[in-house]
PDB file of N, CA and C in Angstrom:
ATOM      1  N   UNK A   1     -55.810  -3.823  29.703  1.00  0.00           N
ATOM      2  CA  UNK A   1     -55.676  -4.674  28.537  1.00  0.00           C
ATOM      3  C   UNK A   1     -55.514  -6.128  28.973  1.00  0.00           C
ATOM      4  N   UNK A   2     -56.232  -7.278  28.270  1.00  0.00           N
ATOM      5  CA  UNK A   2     -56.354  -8.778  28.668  1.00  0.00           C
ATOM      6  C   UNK A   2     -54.575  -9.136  28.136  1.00  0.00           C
ATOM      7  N   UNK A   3     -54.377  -9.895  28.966  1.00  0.00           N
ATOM      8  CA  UNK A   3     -53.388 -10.380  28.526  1.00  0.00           C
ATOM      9  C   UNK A   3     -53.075 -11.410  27.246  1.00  0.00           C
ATOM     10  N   UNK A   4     -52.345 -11.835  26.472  1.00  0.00           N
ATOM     11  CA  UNK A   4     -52.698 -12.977  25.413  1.00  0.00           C
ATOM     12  C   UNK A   4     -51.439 -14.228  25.594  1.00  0.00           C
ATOM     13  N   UNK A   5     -52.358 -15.061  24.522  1.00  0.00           N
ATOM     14  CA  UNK A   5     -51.523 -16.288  24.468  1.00  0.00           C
ATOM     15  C   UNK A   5     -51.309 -16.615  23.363  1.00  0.00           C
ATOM     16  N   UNK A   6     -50.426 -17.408  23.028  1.00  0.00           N
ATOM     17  CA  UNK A   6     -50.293 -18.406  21.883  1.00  0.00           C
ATOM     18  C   UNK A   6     -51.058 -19.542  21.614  1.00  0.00           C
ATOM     19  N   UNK A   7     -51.550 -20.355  20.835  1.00  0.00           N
ATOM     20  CA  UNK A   7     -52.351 -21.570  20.730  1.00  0.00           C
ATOM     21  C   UNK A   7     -51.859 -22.154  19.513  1.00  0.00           C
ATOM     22  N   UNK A   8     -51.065 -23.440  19.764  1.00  0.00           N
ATOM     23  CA  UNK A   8     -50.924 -23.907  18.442  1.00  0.00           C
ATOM     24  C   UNK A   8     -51.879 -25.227  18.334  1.00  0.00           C
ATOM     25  N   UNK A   9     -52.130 -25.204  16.988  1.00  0.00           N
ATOM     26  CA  UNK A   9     -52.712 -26.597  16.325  1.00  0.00           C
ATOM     27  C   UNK A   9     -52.378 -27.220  15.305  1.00  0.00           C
ATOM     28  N   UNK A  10     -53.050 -28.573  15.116  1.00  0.00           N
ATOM     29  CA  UNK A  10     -52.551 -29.054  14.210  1.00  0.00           C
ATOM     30  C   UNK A  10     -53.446 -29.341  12.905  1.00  0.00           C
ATOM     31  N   UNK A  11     -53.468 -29.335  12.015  1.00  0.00           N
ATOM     32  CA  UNK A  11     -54.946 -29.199  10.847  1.00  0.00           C
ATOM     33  C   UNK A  11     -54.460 -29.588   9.411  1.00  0.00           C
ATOM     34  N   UNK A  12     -54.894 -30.354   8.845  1.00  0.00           N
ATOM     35  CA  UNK A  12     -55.182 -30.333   7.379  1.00  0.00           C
ATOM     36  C   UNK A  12     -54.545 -28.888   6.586  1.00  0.00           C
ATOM     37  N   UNK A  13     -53.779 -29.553   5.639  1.00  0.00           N
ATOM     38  CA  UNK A  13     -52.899 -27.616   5.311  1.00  0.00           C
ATOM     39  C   UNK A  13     -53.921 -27.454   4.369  1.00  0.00           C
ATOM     40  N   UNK A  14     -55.093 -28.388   3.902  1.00  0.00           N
ATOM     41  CA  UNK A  14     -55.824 -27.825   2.909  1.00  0.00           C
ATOM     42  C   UNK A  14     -57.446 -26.989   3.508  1.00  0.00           C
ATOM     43  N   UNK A  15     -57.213 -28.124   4.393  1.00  0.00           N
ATOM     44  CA  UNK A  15     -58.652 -27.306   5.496  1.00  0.00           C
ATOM     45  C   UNK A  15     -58.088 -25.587   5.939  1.00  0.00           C
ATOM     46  N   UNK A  16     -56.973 -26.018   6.236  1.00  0.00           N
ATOM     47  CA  UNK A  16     -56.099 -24.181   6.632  1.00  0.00           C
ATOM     48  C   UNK A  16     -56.251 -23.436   5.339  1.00  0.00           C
ATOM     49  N   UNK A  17     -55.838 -23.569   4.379  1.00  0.00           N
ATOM     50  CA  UNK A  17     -56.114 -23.020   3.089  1.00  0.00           C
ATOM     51  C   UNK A  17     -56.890 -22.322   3.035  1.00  0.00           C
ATOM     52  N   UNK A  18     -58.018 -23.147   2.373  1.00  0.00           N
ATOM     53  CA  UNK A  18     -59.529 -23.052   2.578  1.00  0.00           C
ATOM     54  C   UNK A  18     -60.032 -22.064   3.531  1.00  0.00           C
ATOM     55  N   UNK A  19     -59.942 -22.441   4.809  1.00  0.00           N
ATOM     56  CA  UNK A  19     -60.484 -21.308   5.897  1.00  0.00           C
ATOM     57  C   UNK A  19     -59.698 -20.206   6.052  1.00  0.00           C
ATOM     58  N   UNK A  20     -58.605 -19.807   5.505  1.00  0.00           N
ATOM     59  CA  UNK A  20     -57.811 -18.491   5.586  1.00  0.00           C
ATOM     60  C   UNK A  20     -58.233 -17.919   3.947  1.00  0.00           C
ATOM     61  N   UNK A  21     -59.016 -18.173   3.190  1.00  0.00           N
ATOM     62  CA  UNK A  21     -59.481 -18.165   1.606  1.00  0.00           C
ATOM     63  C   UNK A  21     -60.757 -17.655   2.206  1.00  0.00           C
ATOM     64  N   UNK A  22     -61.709 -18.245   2.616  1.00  0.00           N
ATOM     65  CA  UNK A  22     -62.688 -17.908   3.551  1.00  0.00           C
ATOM     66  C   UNK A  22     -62.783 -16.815   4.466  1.00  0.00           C
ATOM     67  N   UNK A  23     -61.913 -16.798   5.664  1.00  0.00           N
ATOM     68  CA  UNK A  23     -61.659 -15.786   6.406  1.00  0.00           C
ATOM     69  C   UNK A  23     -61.221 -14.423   5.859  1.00  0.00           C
ATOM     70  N   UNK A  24     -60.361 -14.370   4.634  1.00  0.00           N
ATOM     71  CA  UNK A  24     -59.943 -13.862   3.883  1.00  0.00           C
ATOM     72  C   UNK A  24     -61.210 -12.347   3.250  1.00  0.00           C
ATOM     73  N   UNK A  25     -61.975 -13.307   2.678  1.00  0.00           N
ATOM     74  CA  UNK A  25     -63.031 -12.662   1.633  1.00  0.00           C
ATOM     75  C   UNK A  25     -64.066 -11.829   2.720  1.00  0.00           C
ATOM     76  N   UNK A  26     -64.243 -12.579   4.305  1.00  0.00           N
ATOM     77  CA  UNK A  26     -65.647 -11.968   4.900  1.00  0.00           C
ATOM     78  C   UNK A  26     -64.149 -11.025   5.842  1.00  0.00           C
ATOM     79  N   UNK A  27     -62.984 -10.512   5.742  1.00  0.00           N
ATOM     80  CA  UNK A  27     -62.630  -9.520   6.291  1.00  0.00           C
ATOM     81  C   UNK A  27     -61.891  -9.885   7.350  1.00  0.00           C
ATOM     82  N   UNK A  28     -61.426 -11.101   7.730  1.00  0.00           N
ATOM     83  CA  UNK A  28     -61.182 -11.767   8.922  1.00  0.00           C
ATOM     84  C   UNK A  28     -60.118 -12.458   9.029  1.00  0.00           C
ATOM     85  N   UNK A  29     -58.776 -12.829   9.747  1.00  0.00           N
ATOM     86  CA  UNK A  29     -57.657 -13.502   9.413  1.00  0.00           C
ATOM     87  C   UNK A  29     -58.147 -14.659  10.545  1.00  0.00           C
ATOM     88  N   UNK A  30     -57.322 -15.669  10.657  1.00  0.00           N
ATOM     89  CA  UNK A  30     -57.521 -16.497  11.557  1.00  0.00           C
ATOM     90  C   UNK A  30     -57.487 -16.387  12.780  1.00  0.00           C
ATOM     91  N   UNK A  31     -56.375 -15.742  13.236  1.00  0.00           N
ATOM     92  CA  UNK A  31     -56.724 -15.462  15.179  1.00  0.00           C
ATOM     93  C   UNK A  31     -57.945 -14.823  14.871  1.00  0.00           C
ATOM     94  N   UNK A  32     -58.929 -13.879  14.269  1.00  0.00           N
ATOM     95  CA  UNK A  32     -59.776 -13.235  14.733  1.00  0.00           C
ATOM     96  C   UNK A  32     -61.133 -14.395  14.477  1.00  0.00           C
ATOM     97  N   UNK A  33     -61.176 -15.302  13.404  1.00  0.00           N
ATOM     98  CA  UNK A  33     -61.900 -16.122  13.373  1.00  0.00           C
ATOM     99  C   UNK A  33     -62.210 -17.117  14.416  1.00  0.00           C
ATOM    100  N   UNK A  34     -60.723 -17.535  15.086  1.00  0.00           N
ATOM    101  CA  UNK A  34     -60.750 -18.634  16.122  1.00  0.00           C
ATOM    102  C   UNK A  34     -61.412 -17.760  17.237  1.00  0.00           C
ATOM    103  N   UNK A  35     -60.931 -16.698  17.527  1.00  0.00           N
ATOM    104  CA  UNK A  35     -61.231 -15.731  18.945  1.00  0.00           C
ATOM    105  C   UNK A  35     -62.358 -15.837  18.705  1.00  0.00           C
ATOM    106  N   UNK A  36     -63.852 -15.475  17.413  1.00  0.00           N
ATOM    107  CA  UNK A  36     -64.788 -15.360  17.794  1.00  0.00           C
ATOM    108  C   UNK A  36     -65.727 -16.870  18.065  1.00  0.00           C
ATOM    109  N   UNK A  37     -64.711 -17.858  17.250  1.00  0.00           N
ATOM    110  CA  UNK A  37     -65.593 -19.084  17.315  1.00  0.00           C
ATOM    111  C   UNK A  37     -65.601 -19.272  18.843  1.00  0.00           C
ATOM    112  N   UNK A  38     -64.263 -19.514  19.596  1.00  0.00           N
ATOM    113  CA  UNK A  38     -64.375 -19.763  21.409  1.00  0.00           C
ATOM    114  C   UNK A  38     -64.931 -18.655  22.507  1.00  0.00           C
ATOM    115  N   UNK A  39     -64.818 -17.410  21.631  1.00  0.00           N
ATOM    116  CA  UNK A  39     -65.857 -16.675  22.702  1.00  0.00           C
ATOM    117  C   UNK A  39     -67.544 -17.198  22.637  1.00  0.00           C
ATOM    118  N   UNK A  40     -68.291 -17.420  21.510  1.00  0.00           N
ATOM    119  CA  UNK A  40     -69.130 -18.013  20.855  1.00  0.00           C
ATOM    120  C   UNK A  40     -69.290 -19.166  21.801  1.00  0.00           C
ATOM    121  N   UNK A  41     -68.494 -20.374  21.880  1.00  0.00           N
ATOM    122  CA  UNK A  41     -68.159 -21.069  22.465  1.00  0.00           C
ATOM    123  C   UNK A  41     -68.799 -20.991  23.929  1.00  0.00           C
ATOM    124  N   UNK A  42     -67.807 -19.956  24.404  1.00  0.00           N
ATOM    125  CA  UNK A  42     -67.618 -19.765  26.273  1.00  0.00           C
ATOM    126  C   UNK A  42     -69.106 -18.986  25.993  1.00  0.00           C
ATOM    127  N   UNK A  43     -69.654 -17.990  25.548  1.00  0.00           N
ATOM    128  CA  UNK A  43     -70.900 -17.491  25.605  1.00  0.00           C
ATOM    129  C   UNK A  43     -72.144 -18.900  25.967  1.00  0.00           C
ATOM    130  N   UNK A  44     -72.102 -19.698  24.992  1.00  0.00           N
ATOM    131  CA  UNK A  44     -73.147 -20.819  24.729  1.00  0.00           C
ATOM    132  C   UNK A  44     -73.117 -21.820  25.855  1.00  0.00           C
ATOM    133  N   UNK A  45     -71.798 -22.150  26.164  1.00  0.00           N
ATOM    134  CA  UNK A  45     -71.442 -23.065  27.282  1.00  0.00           C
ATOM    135  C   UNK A  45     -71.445 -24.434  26.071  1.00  0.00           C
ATOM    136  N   UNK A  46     -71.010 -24.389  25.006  1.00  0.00           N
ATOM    137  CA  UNK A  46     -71.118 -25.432  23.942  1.00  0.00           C
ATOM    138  C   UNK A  46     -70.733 -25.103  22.718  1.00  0.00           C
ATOM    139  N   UNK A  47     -70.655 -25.529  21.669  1.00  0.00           N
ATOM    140  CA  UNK A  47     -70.289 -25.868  20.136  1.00  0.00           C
ATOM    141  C   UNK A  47     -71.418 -25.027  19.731  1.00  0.00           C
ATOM    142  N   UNK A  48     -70.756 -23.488  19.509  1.00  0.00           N
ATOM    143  CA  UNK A  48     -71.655 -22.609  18.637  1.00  0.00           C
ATOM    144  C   UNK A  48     -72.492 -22.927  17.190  1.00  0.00           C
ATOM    145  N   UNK A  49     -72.505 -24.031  17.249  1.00  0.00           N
ATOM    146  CA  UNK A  49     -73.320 -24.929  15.532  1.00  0.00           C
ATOM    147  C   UNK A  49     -73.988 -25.795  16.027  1.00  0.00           C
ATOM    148  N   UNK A  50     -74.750 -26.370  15.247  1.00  0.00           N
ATOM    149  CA  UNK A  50     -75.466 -27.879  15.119  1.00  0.00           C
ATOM    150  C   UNK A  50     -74.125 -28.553  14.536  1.00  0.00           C
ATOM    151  N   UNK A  51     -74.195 -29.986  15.334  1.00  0.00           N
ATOM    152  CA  UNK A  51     -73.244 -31.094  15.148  1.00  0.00           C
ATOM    153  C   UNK A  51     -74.168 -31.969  14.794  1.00  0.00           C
ATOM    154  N   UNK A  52     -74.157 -32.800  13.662  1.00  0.00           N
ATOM    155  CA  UNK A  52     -74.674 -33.857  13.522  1.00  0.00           C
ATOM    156  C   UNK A  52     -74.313 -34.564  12.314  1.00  0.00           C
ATOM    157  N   UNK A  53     -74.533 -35.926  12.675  1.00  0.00           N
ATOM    158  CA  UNK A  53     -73.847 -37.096  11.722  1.00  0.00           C
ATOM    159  C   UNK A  53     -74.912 -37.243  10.225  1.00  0.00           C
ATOM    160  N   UNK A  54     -74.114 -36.480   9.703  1.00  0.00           N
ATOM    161  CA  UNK A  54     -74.923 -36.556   8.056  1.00  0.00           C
ATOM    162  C   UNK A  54     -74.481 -37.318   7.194  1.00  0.00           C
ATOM    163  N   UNK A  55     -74.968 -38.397   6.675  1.00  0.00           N
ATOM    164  CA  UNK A  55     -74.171 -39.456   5.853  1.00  0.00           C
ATOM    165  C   UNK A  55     -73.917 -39.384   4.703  1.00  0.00           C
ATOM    166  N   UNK A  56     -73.094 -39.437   4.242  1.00  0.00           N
ATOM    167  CA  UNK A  56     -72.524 -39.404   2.955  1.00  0.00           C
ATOM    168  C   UNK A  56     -73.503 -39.954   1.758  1.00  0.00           C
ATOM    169  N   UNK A  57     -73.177 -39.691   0.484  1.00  0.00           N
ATOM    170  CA  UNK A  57     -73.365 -40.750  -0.661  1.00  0.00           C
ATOM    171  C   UNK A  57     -73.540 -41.866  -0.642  1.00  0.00           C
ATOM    172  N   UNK A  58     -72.055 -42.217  -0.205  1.00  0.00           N
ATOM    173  CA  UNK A  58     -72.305 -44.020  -0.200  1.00  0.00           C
ATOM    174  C   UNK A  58     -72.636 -44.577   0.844  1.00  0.00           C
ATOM    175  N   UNK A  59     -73.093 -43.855   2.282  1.00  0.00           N
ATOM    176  CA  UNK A  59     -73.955 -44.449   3.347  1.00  0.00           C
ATOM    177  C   UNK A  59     -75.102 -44.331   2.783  1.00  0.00           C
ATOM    178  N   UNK A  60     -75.354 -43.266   2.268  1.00  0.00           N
ATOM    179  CA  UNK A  60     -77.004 -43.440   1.641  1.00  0.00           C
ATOM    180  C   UNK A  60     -77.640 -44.251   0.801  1.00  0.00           C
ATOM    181  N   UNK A  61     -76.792 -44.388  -0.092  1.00  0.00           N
ATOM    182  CA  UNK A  61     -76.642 -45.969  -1.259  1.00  0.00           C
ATOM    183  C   UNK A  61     -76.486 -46.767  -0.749  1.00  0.00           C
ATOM    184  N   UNK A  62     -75.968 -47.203   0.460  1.00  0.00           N
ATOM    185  CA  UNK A  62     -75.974 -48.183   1.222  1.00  0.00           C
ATOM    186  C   UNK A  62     -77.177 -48.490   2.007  1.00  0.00           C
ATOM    187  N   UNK A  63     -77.202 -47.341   2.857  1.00  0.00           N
ATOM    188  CA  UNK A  63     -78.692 -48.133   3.477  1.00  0.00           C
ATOM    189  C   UNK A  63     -80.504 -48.359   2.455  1.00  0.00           C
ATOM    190  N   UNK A  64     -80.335 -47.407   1.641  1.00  0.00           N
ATOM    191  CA  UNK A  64     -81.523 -47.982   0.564  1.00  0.00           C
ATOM    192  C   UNK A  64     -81.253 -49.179   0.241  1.00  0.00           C
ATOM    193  N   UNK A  65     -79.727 -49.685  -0.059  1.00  0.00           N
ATOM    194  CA  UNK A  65     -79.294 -51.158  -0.753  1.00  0.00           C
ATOM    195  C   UNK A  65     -80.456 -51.869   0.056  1.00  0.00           C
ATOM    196  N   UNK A  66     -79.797 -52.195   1.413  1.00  0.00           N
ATOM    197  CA  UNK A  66     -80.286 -52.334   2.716  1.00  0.00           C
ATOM    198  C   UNK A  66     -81.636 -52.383   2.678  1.00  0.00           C
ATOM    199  N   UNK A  67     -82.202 -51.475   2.638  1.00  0.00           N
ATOM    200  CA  UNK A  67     -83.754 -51.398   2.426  1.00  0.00           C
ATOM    201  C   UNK A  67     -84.473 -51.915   1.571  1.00  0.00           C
ATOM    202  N   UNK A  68     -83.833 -51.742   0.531  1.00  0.00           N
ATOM    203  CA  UNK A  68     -84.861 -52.730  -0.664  1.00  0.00           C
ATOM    204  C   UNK A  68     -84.397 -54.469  -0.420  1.00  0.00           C
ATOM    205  N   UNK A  69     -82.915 -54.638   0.211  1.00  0.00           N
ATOM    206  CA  UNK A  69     -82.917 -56.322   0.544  1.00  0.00           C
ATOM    207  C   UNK A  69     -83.863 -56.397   1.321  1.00  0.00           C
ATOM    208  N   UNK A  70     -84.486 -55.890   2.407  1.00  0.00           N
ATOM    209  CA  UNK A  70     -85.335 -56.148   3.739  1.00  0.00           C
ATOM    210  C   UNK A  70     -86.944 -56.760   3.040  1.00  0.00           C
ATOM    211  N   UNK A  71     -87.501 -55.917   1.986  1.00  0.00           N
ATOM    212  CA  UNK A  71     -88.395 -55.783   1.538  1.00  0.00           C
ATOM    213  C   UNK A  71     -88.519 -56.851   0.161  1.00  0.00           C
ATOM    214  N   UNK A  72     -87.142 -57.518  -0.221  1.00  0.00           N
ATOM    215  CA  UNK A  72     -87.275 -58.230  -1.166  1.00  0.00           C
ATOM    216  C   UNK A  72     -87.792 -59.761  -0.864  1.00  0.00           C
ATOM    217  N   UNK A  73     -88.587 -60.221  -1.432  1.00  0.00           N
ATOM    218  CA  UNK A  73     -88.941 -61.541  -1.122  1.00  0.00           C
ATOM    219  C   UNK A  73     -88.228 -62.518  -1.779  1.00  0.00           C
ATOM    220  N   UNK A  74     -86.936 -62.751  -2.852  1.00  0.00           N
ATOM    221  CA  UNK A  74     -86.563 -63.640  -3.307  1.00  0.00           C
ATOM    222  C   UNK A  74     -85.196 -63.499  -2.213  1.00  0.00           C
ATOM    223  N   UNK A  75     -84.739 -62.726  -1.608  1.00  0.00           N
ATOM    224  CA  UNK A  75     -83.729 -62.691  -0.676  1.00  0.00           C
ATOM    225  C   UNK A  75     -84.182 -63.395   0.715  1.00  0.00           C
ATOM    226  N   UNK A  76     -83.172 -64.520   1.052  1.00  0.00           N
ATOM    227  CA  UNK A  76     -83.198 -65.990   2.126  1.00  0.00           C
ATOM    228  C   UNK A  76     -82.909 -64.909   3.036  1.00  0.00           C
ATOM    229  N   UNK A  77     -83.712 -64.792   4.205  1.00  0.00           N
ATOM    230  CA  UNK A  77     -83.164 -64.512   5.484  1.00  0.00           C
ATOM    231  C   UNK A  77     -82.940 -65.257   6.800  1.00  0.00           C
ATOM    232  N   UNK A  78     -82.508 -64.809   7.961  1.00  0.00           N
ATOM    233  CA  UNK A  78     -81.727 -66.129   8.752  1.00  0.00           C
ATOM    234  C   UNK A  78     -82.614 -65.495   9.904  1.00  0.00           C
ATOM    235  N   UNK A  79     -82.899 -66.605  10.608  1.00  0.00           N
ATOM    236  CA  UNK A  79     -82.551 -66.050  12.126  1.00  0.00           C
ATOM    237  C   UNK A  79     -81.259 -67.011  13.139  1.00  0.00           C
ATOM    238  N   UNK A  80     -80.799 -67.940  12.442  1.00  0.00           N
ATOM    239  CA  UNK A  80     -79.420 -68.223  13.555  1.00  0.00           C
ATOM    240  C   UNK A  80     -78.553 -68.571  12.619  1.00  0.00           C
ATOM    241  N   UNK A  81     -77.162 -68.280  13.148  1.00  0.00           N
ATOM    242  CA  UNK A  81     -76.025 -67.982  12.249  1.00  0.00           C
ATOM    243  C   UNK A  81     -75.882 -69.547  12.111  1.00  0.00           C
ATOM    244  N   UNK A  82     -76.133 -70.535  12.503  1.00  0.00           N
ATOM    245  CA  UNK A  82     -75.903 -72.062  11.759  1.00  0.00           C
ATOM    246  C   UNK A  82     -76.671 -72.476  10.728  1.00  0.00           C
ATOM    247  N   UNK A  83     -77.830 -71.678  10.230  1.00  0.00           N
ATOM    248  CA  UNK A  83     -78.679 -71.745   8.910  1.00  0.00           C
ATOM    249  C   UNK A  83     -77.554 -71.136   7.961  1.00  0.00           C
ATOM    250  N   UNK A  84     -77.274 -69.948   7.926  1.00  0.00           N
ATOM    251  CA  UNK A  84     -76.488 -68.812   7.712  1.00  0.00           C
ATOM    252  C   UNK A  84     -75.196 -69.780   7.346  1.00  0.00           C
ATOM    253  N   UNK A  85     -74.620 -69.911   8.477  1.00  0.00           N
ATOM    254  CA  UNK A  85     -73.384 -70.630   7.633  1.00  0.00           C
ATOM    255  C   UNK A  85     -73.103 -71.937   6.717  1.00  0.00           C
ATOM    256  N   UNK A  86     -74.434 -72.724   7.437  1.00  0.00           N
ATOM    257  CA  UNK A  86     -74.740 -73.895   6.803  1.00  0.00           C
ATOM    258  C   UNK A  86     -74.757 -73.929   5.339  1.00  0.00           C
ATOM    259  N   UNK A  87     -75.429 -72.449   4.793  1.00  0.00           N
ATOM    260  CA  UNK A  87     -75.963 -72.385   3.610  1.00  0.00           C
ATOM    261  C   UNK A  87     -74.477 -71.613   2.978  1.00  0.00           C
ATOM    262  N   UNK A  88     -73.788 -71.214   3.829  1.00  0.00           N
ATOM    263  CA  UNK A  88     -72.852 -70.309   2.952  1.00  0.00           C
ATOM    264  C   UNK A  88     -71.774 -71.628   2.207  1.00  0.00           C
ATOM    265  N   UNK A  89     -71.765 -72.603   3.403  1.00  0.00           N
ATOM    266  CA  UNK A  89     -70.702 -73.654   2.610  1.00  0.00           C
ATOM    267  C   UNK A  89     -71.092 -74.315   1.632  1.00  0.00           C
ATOM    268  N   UNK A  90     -72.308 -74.453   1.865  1.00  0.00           N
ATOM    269  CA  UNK A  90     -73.073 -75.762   0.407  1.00  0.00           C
ATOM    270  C   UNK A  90     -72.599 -74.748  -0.904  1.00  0.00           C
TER     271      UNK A  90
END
């Protein structure tokens, strides 16, 4: 028999919630969830998921903002910050 350990962490009590609500319904308490995510883990030699930076709402509203200024022709653009500031004081 492997021997065991303790592991404490620290987490969001609503993210804990949530994933013991979760773990809950597919049959699973949390040590058995964590055990399979880091064996998963040690199997892969990496982060058993895709990681990637997905932007929100208001990054997305933001960079279209962004995009349609680029493309607008009544919007002044600079190339050196002494035009730029020149114009911000007048």
């Amino acid at each position: 028999m492997n021997e065991s350990t303790n592991v404490s962490i620290r987490m969001d009590v609503q993210l804990k919630k949530q994933a013991e609500e979760l773990f809950s319904d597919l049959g699973l308490n949390m040590t058995t969830a964590m055990t399979m995510f880091l064996r998963q883990a040690v199997r892969r030699q990496g982060i058993p998921f895709e990681i990637s930076r997905v932007p929100n709402a208001e990054t997305i509203a933001a960079m279209k903002e962004a995009e349609s200024i680029t493309h607008d022709p009544n919007v002044k653009g600079y190339t050196n910050l002494d035009d730029l500031f020149r114009d911000l004081k007048s």
